[in-house]
PDB file of N, CA and C in Angstrom:
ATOM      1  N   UNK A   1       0.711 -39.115   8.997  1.00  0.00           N
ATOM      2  CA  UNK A   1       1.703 -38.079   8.827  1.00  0.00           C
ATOM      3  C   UNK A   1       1.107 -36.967   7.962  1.00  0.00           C
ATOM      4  N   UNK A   2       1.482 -35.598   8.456  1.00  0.00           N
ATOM      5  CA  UNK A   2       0.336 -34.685   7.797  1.00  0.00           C
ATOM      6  C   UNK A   2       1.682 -34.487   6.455  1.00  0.00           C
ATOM      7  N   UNK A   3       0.636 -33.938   5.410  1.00  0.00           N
ATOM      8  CA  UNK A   3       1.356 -33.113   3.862  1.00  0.00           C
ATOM      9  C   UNK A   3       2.453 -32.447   4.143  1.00  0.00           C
ATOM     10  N   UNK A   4       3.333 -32.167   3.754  1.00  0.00           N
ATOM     11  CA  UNK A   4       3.975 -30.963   3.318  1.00  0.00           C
ATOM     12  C   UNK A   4       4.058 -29.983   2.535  1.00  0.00           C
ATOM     13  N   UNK A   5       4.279 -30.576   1.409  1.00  0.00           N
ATOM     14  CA  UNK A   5       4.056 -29.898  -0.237  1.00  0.00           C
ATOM     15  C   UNK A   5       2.978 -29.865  -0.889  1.00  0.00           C
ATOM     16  N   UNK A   6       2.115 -30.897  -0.531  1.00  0.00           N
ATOM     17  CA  UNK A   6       0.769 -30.715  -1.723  1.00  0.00           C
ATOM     18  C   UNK A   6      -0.109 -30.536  -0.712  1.00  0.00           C
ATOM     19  N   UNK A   7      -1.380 -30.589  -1.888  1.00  0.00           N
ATOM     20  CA  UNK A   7      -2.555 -30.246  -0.985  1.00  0.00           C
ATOM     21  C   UNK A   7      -3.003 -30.571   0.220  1.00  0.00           C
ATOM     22  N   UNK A   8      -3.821 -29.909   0.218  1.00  0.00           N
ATOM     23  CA  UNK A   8      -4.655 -30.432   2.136  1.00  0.00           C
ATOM     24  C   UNK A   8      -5.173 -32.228   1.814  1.00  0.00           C
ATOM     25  N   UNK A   9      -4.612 -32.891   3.156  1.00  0.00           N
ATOM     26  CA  UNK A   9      -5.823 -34.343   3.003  1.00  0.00           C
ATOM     27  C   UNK A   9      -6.846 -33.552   3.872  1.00  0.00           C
ATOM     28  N   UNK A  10      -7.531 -34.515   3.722  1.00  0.00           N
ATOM     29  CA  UNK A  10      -9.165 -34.462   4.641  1.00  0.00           C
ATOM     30  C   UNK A  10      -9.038 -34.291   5.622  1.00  0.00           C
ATOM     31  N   UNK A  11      -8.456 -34.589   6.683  1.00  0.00           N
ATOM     32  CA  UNK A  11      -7.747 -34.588   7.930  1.00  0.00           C
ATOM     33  C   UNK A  11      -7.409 -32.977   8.413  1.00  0.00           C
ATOM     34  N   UNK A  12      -6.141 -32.584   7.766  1.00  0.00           N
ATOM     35  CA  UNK A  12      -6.150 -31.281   7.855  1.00  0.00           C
ATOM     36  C   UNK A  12      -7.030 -29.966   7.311  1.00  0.00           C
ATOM     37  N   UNK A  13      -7.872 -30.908   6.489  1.00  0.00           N
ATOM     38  CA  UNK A  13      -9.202 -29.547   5.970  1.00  0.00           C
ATOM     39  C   UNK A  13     -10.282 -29.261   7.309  1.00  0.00           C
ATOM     40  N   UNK A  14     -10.063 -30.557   7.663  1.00  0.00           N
ATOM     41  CA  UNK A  14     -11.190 -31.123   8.745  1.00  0.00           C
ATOM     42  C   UNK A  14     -10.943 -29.461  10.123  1.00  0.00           C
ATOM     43  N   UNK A  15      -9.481 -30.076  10.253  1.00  0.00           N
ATOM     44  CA  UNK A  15      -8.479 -29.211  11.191  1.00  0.00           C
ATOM     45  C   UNK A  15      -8.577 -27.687  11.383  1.00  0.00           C
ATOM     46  N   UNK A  16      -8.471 -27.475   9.925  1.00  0.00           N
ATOM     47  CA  UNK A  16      -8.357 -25.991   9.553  1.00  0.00           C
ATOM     48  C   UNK A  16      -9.260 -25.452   9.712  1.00  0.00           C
ATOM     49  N   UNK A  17     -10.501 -26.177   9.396  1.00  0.00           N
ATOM     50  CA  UNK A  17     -12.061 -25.623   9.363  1.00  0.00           C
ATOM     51  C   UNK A  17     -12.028 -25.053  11.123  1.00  0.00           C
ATOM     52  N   UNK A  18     -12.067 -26.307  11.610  1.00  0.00           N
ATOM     53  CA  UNK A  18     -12.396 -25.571  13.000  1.00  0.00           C
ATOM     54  C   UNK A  18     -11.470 -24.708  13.982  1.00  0.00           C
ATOM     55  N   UNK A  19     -10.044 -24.906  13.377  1.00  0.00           N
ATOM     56  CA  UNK A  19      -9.185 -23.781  13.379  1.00  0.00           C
ATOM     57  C   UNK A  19      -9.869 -21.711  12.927  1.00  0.00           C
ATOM     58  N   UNK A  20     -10.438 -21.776  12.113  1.00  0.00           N
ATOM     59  CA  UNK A  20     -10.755 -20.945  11.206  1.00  0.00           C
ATOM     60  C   UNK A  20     -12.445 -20.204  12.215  1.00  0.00           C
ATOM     61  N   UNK A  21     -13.038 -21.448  12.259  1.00  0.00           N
ATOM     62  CA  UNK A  21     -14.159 -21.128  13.190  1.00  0.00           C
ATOM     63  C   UNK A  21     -13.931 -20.869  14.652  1.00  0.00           C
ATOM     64  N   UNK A  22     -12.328 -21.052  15.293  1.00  0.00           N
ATOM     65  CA  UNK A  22     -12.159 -20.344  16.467  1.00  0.00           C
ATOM     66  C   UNK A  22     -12.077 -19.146  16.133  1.00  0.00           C
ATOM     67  N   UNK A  23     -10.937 -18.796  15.086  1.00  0.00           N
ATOM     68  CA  UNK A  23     -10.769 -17.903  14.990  1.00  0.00           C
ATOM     69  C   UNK A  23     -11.523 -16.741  14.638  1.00  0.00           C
ATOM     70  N   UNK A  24     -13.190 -16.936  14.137  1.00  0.00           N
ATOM     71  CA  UNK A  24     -14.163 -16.317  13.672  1.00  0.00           C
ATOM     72  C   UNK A  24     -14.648 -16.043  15.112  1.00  0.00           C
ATOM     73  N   UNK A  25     -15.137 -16.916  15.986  1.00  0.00           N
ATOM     74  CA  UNK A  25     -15.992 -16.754  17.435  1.00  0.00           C
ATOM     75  C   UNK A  25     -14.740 -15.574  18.212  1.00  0.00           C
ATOM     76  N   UNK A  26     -13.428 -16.175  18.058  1.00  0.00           N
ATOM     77  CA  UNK A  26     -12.607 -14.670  18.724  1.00  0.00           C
ATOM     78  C   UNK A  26     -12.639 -13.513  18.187  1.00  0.00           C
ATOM     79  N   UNK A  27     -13.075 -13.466  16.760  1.00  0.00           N
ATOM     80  CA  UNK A  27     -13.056 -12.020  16.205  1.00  0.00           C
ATOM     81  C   UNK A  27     -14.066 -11.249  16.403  1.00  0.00           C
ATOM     82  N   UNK A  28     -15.040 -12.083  16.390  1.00  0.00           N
ATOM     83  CA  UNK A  28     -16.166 -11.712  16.357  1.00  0.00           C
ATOM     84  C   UNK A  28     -16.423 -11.107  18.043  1.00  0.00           C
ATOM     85  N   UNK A  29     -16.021 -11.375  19.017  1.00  0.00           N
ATOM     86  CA  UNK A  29     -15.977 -11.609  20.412  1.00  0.00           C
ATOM     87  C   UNK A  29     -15.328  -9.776  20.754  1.00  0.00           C
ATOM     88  N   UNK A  30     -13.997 -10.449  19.825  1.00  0.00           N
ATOM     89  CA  UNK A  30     -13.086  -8.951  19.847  1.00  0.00           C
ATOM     90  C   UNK A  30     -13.978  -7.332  19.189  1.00  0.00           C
ATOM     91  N   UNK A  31     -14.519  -7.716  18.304  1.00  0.00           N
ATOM     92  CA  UNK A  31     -15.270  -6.572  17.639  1.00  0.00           C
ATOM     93  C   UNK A  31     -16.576  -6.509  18.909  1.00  0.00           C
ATOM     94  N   UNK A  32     -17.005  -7.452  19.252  1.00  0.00           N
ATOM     95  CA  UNK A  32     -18.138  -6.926  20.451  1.00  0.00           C
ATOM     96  C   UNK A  32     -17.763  -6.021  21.392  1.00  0.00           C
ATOM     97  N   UNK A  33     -16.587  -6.515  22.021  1.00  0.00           N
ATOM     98  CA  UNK A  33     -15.855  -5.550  23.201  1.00  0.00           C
ATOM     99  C   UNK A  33     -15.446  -4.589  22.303  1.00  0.00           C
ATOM    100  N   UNK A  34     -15.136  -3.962  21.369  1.00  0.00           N
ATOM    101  CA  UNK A  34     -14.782  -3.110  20.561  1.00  0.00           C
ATOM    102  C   UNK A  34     -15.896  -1.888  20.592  1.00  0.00           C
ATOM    103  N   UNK A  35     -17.223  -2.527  19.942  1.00  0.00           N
ATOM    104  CA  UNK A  35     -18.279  -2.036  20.339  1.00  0.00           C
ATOM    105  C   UNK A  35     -18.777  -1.184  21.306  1.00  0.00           C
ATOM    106  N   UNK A  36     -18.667  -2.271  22.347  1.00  0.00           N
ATOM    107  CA  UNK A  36     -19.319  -1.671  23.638  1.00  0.00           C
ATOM    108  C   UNK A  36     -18.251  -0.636  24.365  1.00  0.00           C
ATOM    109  N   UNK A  37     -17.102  -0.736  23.482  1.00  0.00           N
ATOM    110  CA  UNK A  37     -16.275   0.377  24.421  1.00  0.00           C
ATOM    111  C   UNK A  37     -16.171   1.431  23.891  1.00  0.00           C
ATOM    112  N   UNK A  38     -16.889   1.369  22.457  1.00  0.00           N
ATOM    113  CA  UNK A  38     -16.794   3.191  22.237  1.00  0.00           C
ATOM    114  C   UNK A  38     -18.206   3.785  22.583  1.00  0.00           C
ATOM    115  N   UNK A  39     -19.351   2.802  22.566  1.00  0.00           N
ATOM    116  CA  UNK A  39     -20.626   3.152  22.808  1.00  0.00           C
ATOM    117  C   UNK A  39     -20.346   3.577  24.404  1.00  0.00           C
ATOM    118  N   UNK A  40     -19.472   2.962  25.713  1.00  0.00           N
ATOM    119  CA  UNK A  40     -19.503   3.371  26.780  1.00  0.00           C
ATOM    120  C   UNK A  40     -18.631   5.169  26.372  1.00  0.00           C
ATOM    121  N   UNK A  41     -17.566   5.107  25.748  1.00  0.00           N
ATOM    122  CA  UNK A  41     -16.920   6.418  25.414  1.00  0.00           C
ATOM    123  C   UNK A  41     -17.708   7.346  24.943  1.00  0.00           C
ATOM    124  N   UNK A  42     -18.725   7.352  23.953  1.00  0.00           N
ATOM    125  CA  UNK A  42     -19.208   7.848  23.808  1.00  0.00           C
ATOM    126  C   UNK A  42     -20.671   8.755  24.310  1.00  0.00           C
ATOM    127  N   UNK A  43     -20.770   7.987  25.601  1.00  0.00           N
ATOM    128  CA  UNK A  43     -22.100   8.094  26.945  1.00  0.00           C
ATOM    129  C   UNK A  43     -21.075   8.902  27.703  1.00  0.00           C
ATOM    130  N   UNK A  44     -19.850   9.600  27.548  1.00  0.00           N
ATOM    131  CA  UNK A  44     -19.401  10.091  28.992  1.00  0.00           C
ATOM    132  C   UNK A  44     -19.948  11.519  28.990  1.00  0.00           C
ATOM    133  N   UNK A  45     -19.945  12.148  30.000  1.00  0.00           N
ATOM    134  CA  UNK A  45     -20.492  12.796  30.443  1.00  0.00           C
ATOM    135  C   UNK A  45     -19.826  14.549  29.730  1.00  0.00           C
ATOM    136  N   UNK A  46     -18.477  14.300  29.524  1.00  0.00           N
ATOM    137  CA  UNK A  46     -17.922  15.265  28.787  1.00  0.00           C
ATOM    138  C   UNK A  46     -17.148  14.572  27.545  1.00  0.00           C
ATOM    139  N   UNK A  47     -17.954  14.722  26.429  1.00  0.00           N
ATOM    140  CA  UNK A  47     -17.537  13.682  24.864  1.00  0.00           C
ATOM    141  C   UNK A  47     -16.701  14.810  24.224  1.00  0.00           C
ATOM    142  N   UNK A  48     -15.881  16.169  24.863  1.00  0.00           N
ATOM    143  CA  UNK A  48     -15.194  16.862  24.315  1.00  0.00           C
ATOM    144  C   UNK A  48     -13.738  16.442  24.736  1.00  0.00           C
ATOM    145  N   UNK A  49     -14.146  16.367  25.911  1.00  0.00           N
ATOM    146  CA  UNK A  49     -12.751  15.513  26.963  1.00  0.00           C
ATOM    147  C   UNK A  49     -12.093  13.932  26.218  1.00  0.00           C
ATOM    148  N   UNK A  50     -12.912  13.526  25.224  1.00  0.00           N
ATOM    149  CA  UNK A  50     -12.186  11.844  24.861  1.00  0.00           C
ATOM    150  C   UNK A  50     -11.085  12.312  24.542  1.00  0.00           C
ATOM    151  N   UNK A  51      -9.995  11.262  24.358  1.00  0.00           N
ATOM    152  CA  UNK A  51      -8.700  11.330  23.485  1.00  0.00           C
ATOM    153  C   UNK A  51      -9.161  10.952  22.104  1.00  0.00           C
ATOM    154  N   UNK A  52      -8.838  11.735  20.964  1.00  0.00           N
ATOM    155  CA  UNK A  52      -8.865  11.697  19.713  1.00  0.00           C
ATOM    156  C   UNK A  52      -8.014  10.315  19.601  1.00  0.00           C
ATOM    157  N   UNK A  53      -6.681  10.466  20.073  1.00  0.00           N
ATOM    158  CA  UNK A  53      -5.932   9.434  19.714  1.00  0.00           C
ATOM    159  C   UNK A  53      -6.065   8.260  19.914  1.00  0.00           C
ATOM    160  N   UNK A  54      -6.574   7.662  20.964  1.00  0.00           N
ATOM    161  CA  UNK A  54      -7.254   6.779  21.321  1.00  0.00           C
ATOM    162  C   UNK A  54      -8.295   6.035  20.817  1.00  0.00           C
ATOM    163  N   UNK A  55      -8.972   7.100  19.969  1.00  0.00           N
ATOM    164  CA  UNK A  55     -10.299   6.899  19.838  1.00  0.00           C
ATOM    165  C   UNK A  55      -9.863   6.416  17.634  1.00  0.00           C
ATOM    166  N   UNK A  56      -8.930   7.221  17.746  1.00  0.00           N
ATOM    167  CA  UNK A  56      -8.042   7.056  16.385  1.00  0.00           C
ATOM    168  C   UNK A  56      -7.825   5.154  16.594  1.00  0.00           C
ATOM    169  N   UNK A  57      -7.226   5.159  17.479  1.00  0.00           N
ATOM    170  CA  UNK A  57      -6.170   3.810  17.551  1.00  0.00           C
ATOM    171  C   UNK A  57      -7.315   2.713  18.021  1.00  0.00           C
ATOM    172  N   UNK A  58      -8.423   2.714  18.391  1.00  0.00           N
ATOM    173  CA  UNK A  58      -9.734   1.981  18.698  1.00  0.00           C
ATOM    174  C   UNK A  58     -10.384   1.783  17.070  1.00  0.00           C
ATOM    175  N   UNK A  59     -10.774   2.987  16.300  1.00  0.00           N
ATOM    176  CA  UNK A  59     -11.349   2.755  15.319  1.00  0.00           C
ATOM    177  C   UNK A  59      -9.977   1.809  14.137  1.00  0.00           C
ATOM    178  N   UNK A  60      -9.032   2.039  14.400  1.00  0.00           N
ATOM    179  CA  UNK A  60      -7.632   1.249  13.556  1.00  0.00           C
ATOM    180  C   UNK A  60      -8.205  -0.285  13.709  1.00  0.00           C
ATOM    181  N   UNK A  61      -8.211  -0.251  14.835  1.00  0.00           N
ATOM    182  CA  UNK A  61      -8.269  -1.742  15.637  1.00  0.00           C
ATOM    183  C   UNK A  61      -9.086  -2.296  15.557  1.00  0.00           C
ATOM    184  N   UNK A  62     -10.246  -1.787  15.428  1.00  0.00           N
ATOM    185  CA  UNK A  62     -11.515  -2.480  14.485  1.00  0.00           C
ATOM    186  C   UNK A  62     -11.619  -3.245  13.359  1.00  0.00           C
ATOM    187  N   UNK A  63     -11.160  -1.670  12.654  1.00  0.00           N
ATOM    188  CA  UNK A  63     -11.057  -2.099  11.293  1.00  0.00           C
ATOM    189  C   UNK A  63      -9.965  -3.008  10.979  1.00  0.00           C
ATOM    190  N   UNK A  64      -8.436  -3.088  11.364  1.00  0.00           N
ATOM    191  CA  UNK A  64      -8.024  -4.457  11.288  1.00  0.00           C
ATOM    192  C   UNK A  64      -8.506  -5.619  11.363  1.00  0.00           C
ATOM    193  N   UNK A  65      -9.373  -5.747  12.704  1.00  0.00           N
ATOM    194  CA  UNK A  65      -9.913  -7.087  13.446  1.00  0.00           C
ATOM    195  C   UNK A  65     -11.174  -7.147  12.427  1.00  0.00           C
ATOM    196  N   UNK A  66     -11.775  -6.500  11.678  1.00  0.00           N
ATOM    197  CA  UNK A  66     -12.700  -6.612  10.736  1.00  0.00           C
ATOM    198  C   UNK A  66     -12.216  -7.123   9.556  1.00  0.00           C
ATOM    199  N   UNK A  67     -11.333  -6.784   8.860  1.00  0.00           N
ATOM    200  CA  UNK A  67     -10.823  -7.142   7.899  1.00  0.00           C
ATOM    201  C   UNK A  67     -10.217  -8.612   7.915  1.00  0.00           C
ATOM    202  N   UNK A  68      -9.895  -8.720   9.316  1.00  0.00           N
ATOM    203  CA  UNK A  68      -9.773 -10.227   9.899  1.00  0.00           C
ATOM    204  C   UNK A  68     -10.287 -10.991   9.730  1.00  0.00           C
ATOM    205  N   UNK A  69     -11.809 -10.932  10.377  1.00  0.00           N
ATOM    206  CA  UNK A  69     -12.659 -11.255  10.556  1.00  0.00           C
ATOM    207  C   UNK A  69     -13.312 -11.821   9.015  1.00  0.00           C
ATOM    208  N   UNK A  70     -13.406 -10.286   8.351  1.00  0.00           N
ATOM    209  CA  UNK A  70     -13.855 -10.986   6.718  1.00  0.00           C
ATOM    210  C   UNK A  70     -13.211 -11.895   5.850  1.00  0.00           C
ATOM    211  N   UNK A  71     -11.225 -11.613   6.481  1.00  0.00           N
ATOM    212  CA  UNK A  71     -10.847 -13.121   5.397  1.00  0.00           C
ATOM    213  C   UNK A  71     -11.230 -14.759   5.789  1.00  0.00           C
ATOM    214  N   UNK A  72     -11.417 -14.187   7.103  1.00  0.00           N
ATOM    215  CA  UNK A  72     -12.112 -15.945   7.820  1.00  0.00           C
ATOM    216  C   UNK A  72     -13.123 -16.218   7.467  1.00  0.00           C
ATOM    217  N   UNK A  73     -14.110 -15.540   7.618  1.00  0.00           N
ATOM    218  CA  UNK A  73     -15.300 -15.914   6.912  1.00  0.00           C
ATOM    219  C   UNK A  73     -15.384 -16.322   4.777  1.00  0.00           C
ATOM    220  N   UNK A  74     -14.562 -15.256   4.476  1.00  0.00           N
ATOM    221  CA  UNK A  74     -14.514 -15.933   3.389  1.00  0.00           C
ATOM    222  C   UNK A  74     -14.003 -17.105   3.319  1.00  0.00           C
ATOM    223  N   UNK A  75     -13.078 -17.867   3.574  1.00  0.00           N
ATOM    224  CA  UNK A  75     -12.544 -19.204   3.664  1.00  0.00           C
ATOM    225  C   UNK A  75     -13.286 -19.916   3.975  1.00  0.00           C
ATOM    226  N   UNK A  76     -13.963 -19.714   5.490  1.00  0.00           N
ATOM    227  CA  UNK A  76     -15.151 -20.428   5.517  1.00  0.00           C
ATOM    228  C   UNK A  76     -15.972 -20.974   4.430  1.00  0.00           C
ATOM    229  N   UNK A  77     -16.291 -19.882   3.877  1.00  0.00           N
ATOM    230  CA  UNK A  77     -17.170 -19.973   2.654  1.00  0.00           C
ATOM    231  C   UNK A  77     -16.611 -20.741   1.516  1.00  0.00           C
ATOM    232  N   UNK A  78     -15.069 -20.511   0.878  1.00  0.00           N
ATOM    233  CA  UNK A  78     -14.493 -21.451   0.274  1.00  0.00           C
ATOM    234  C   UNK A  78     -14.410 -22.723   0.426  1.00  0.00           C
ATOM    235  N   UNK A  79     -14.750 -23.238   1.907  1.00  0.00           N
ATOM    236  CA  UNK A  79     -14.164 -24.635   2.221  1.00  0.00           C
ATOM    237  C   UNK A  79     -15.591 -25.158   1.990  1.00  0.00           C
ATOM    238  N   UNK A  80     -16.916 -24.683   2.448  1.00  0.00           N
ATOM    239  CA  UNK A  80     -18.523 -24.548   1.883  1.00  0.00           C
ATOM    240  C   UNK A  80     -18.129 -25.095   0.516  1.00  0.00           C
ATOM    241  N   UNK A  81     -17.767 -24.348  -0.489  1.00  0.00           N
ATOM    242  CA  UNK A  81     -18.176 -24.310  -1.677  1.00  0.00           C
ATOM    243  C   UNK A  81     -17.078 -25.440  -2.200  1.00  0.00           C
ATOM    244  N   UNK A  82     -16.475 -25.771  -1.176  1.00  0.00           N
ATOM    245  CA  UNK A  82     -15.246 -26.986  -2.119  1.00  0.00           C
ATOM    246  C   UNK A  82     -14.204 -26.252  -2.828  1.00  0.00           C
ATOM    247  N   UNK A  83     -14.128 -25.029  -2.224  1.00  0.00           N
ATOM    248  CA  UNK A  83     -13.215 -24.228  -3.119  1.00  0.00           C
ATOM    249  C   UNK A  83     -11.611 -23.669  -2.085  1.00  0.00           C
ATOM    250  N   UNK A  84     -11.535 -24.605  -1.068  1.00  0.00           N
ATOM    251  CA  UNK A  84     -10.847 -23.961  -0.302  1.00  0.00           C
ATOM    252  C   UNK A  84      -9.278 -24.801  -0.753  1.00  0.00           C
ATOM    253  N   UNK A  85      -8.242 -23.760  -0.719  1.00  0.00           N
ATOM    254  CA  UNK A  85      -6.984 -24.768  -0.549  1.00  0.00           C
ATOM    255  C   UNK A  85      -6.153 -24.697  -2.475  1.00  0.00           C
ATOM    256  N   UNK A  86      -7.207 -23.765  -3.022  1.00  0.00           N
ATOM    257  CA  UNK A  86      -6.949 -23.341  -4.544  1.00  0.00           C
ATOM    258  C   UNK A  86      -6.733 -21.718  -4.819  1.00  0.00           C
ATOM    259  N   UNK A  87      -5.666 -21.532  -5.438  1.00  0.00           N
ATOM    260  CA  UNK A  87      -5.640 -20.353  -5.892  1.00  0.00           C
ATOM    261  C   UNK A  87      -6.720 -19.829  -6.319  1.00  0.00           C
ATOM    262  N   UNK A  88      -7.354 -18.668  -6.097  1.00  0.00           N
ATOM    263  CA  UNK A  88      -8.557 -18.022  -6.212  1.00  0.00           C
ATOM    264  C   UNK A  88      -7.887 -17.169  -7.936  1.00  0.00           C
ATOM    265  N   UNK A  89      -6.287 -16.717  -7.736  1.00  0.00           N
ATOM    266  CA  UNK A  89      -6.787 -16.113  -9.854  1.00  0.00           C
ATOM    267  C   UNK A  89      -6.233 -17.681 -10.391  1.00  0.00           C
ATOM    268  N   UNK A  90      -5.475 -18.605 -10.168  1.00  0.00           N
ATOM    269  CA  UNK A  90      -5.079 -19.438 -11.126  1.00  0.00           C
ATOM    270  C   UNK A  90      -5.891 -20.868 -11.140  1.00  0.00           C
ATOM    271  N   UNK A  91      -6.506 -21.428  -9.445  1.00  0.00           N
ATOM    272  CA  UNK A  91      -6.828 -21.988  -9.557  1.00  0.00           C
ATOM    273  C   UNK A  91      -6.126 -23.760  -8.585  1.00  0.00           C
ATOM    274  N   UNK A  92      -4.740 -23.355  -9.153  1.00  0.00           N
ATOM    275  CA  UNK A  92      -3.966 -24.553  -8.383  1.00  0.00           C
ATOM    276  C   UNK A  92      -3.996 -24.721  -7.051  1.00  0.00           C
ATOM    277  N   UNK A  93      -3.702 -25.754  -6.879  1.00  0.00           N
ATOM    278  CA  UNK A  93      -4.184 -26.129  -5.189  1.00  0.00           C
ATOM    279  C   UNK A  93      -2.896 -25.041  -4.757  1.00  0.00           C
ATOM    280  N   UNK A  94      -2.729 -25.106  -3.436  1.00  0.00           N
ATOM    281  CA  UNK A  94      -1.745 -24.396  -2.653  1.00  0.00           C
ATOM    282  C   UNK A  94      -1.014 -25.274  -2.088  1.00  0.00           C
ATOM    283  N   UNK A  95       0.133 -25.197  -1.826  1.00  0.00           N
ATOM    284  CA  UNK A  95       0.730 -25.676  -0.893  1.00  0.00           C
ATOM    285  C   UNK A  95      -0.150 -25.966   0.774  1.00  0.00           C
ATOM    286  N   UNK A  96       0.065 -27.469   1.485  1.00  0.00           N
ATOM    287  CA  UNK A  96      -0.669 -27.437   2.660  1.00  0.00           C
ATOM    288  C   UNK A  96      -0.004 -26.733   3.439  1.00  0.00           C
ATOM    289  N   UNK A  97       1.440 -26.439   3.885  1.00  0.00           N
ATOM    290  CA  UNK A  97       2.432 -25.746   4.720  1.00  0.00           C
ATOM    291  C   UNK A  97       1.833 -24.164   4.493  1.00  0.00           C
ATOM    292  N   UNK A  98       1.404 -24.025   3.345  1.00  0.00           N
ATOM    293  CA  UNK A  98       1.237 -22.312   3.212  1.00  0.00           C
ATOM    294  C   UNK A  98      -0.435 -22.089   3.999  1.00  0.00           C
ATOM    295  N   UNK A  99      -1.113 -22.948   3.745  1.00  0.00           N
ATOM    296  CA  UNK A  99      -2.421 -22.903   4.484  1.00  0.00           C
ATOM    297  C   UNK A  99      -2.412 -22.778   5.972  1.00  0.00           C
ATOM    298  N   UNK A 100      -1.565 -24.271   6.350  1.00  0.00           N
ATOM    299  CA  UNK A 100      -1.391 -23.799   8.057  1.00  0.00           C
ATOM    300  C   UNK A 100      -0.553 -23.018   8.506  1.00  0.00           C
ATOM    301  N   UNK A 101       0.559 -22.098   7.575  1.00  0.00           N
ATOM    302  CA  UNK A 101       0.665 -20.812   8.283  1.00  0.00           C
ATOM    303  C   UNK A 101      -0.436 -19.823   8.623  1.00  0.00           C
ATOM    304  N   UNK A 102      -1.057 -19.489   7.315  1.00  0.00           N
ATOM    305  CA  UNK A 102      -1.891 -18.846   7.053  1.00  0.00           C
ATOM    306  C   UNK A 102      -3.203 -19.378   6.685  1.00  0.00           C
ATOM    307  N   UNK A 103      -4.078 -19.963   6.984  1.00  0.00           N
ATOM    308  CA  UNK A 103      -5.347 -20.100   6.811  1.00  0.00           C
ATOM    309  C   UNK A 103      -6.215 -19.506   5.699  1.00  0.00           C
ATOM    310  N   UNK A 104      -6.067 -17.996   6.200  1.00  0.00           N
ATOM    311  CA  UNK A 104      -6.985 -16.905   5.083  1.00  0.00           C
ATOM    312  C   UNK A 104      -6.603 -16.596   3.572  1.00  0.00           C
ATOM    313  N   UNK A 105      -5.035 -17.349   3.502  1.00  0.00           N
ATOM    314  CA  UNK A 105      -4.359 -16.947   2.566  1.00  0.00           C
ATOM    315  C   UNK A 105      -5.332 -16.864   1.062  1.00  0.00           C
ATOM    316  N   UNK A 106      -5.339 -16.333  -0.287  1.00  0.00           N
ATOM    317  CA  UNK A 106      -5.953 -17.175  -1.066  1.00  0.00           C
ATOM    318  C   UNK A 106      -5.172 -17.500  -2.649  1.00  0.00           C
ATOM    319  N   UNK A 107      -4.279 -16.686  -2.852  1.00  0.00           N
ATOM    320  CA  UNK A 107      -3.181 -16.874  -3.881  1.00  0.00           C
ATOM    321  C   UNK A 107      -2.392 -17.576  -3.231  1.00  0.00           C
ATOM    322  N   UNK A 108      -1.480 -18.457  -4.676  1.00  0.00           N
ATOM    323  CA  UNK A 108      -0.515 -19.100  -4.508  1.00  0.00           C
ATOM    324  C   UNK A 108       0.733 -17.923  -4.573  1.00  0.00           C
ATOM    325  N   UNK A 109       1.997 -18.540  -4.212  1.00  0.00           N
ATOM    326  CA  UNK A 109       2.791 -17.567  -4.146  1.00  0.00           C
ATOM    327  C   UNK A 109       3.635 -16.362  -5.464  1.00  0.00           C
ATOM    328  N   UNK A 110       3.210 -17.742  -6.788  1.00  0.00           N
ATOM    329  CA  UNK A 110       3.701 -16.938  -8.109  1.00  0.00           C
ATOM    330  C   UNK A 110       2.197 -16.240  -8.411  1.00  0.00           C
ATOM    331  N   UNK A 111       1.162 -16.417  -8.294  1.00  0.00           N
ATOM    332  CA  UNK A 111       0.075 -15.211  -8.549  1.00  0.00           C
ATOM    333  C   UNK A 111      -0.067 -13.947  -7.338  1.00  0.00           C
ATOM    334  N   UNK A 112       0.618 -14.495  -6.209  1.00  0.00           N
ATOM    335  CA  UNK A 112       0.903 -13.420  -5.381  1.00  0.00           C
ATOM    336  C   UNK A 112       1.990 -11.948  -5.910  1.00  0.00           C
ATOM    337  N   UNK A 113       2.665 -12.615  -6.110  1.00  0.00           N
ATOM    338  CA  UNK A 113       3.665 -12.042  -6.851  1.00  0.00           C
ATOM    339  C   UNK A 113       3.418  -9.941  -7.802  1.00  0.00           C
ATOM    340  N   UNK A 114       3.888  -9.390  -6.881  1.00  0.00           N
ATOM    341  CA  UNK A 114       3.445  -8.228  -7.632  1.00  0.00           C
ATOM    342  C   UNK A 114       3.460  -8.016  -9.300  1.00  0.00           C
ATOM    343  N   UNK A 115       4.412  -8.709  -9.714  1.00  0.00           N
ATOM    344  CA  UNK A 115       5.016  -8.121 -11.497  1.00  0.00           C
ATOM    345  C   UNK A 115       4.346  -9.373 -12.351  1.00  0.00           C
ATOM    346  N   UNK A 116       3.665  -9.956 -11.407  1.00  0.00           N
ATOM    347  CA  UNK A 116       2.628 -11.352 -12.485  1.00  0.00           C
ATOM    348  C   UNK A 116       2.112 -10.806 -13.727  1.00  0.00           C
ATOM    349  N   UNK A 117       1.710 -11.985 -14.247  1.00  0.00           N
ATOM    350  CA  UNK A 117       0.897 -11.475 -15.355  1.00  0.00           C
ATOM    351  C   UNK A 117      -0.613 -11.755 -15.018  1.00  0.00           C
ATOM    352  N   UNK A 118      -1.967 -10.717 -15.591  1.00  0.00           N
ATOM    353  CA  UNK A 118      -2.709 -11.303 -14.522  1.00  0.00           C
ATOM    354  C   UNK A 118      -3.405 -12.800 -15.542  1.00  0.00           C
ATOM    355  N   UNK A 119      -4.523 -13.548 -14.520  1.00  0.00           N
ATOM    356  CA  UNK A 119      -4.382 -14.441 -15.279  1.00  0.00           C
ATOM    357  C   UNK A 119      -6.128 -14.224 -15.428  1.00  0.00           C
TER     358      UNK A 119
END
C-alpha cells in the first residue's frame, strides 16, 4: 500500500525516478521539434513574411518546456544526491502525495508560503 502523508518508501522513489526520466526524454524530444521548426522558419525564402506572433508564441513555448525540462533534471539530480523528497530551504521530508502530484516540486508547503520567514 503506497504512503500518504509521509515520506517516499523505496518503491515510490523507485517510481518517480523513472516517472521523471520520461518526462525528461519528452522534454527534451519537445525542445528538438521546437528547434528544428524555427531553424526550418527561419530558411524560408521570405524571413520578412514570418508571423511575429507565432514566432512570439514558439519562443514562449520553449522557454516554458525549458524551464520544464530544468526542474526535472534538477530532481533527477536530487534523487542522485539522496536529496530528493526534502525541502530544499528547511530540509523536512515532503509529503509523498505532494511529490506524486508534482514531482519537480522542491519546498514544503509552509516554506512555500509567500509571508515565511526565510530560513
Amino acid at each position: 500500500m503506497s504512503n500518504q502523508t509521509g515520506p517516499l518508501d523505496a518503491r515510490e522513489h523507485e517510481q518517480l525516478r523513472a516517472r521523471l526520466r520520461r518526462d525528461a526524454a519528452r522534454l527534451r524530444d519537445h525542445l528538438a521539434g521546437v528547434a528544428m521548426s524555427r531553424r526550418l522558419r527561419s530558411s524560408t525564402p521570405h524571413p520578412e513574411r514570418a508571423d511575429t506572433d507565432e514566432d512570439l508564441r514558439a519562443a514562449r513555448n520553449a522557454l516554458r518546456v525549458r524551464r520544464a525540462l530544468d526542474g526535472t533534471l534538477a530532481a533527477l539530480r536530487r534523487m542522485a544526491d539522496d536529496e530528493y523528497g526534502r525541502c530544499v530551504h528547511c530540509g523536512e521530508p515532503m509529503e509523498a502525495r505532494r511529490l506524486r502530484v508534482e514531482p519537480t516540486v522542491t519546498a514544503c508547503p509552509d516554506c512555500e508560503r509567500p509571508d515565511r520567514d526565510p530560513v
